[in-house]
N, C-alpha and C. Protein backbone atom coordinates (compact mmCIF):
# COMPACT_ATOMS: atom_id res chain seq x y z
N UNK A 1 16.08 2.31 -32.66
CA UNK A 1 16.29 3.37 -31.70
C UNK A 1 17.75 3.76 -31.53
N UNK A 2 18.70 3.42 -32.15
CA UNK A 2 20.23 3.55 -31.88
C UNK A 2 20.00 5.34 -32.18
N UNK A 3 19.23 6.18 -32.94
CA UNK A 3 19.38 7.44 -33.38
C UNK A 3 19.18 8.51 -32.01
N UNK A 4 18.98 7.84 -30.99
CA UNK A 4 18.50 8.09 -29.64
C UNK A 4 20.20 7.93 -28.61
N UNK A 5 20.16 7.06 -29.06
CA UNK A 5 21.73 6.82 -28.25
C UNK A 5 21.50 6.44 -26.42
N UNK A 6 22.50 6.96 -25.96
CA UNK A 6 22.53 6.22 -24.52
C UNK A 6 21.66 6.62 -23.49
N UNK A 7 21.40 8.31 -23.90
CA UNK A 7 20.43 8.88 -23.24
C UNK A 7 19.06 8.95 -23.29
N UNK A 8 18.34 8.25 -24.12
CA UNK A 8 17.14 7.57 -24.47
C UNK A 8 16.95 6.23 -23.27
N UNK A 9 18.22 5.49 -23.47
CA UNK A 9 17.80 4.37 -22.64
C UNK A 9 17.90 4.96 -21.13
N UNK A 10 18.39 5.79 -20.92
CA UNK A 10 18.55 6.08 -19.59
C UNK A 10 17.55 6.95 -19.05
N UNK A 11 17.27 7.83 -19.81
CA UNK A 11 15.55 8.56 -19.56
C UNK A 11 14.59 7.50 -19.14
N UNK A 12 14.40 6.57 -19.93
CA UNK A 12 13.26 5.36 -19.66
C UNK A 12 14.07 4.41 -18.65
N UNK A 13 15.13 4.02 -17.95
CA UNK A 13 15.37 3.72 -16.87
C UNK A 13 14.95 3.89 -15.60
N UNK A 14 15.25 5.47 -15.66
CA UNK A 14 15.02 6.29 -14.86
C UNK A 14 13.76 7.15 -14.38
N UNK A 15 13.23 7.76 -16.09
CA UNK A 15 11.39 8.16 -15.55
C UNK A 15 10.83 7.56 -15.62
N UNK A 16 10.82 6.23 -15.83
CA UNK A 16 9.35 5.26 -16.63
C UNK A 16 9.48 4.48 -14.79
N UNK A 17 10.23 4.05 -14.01
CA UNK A 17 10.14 3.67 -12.82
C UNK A 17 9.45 4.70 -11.27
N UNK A 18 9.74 6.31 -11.87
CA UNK A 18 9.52 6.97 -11.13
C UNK A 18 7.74 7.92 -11.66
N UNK A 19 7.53 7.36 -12.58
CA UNK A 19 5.91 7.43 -13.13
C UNK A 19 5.19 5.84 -12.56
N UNK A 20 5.87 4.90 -12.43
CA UNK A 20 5.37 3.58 -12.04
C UNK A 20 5.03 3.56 -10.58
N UNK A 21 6.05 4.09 -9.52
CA UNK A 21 6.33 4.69 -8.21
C UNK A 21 4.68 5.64 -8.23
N UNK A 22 4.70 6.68 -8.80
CA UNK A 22 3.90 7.45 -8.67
C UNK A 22 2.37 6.71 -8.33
N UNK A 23 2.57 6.23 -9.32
CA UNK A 23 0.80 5.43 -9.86
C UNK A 23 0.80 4.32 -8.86
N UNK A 24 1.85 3.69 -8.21
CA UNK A 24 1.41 3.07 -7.42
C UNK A 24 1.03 3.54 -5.95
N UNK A 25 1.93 4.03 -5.31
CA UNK A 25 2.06 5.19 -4.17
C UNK A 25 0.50 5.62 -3.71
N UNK A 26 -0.62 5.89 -4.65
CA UNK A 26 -1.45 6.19 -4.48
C UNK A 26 -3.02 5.35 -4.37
N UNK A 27 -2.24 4.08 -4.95
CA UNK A 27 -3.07 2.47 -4.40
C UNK A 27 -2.79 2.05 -3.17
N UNK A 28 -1.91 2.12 -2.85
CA UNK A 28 -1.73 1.55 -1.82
C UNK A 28 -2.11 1.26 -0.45
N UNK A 29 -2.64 0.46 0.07
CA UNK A 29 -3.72 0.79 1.68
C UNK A 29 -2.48 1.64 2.53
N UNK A 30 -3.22 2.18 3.38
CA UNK A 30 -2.51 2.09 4.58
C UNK A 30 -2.10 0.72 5.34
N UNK A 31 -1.15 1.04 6.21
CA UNK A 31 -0.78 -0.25 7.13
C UNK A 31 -1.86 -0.57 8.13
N UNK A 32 -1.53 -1.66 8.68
CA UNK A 32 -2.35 -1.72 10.08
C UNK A 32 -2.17 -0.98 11.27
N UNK A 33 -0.76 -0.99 11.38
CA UNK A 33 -0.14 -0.30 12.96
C UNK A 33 -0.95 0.95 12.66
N UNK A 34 -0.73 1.65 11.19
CA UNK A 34 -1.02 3.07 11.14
C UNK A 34 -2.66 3.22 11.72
N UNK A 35 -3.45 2.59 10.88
CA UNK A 35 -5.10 2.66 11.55
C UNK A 35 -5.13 2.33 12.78
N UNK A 36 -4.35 1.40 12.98
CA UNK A 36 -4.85 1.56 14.66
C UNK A 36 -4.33 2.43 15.28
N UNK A 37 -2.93 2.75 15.36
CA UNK A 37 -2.58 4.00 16.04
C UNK A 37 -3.48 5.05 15.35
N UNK A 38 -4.29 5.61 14.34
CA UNK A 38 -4.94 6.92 14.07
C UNK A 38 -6.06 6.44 14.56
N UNK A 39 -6.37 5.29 14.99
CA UNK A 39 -7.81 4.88 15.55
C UNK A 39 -9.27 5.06 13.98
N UNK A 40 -8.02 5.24 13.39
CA UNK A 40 -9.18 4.90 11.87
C UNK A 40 -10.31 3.69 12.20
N UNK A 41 -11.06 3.59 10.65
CA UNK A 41 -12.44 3.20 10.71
C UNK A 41 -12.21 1.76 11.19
N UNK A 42 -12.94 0.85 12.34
CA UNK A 42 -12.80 -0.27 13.04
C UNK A 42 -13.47 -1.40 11.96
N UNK A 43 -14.11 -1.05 10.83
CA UNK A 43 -14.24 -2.19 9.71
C UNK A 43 -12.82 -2.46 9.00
N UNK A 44 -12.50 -1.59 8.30
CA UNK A 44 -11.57 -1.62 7.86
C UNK A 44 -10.42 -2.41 8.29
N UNK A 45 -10.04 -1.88 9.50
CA UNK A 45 -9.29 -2.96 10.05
C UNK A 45 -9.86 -4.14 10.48
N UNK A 46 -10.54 -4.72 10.62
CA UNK A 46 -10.77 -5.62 11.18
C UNK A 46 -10.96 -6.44 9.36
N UNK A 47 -11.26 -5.88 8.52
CA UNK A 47 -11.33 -6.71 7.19
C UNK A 47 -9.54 -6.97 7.29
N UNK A 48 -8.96 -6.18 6.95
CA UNK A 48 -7.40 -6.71 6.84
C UNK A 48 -6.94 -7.78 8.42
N UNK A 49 -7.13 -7.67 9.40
CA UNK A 49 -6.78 -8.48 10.13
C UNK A 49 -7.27 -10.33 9.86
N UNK A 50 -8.39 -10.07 9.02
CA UNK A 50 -9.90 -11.39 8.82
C UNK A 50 -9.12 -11.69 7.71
N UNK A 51 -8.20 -10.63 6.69
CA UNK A 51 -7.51 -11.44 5.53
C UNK A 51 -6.14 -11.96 6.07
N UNK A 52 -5.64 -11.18 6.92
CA UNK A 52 -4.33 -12.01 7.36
C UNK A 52 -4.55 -13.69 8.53
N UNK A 53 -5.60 -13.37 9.15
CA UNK A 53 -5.93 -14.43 9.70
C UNK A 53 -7.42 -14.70 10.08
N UNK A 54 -7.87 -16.04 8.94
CA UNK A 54 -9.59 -15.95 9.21
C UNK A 54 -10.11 -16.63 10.23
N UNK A 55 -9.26 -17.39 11.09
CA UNK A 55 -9.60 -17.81 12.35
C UNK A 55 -9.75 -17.16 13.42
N UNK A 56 -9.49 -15.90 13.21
CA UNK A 56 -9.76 -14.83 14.74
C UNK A 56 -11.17 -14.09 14.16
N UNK A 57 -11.73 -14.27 15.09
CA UNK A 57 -13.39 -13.77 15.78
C UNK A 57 -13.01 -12.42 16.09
N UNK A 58 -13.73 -11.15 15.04
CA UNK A 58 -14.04 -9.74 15.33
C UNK A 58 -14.64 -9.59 15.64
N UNK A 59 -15.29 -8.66 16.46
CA UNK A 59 -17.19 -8.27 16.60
C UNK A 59 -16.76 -6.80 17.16
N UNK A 60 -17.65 -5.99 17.04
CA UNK A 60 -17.93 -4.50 17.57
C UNK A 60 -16.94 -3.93 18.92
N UNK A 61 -16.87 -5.22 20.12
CA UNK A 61 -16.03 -5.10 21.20
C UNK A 61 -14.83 -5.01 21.08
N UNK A 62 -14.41 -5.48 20.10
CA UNK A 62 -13.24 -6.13 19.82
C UNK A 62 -12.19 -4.68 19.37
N UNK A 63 -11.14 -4.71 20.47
CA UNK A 63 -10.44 -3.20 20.63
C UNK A 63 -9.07 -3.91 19.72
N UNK A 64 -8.23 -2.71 19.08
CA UNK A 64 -6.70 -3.17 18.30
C UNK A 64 -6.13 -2.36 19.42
N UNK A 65 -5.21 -3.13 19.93
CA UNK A 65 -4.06 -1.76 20.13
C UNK A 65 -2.59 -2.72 19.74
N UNK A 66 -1.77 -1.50 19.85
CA UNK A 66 -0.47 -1.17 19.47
C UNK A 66 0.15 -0.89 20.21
């Protein structure tokens, strides 16, 4: 690749991180604070709260706030 020179390596520095950014950006969950402040779907959160800690008891009553 030397026939490429400095600006080859710097293209792929630079776009190959901001195509990586991209593709991830769009996996990504939302946060918690965010669902609960939008009052999003109450499974949902309550699955991520049951993965951060499986000793707390959810059930239907069971309100998040922020």
């Amino acid at each position: 690749m030397p026939h490429l020179g400095w600006r080859a390596l710097f293209a792929v520095g630079g776009v190959l991180p901001l195509i990586i950014l991209l593709g991830v950006a769009f996996r990504l969950p939302e946060s918690l604070r965010y669902l609960v402040v939008k009052n999003k779907d109450h499974s949902q959160i309550a699955k991520i709260v049951s993965m951060l800690n499986a000793d707390i008891t959810i059930d239907s009553e069971t309100q998040f706030i922020f």
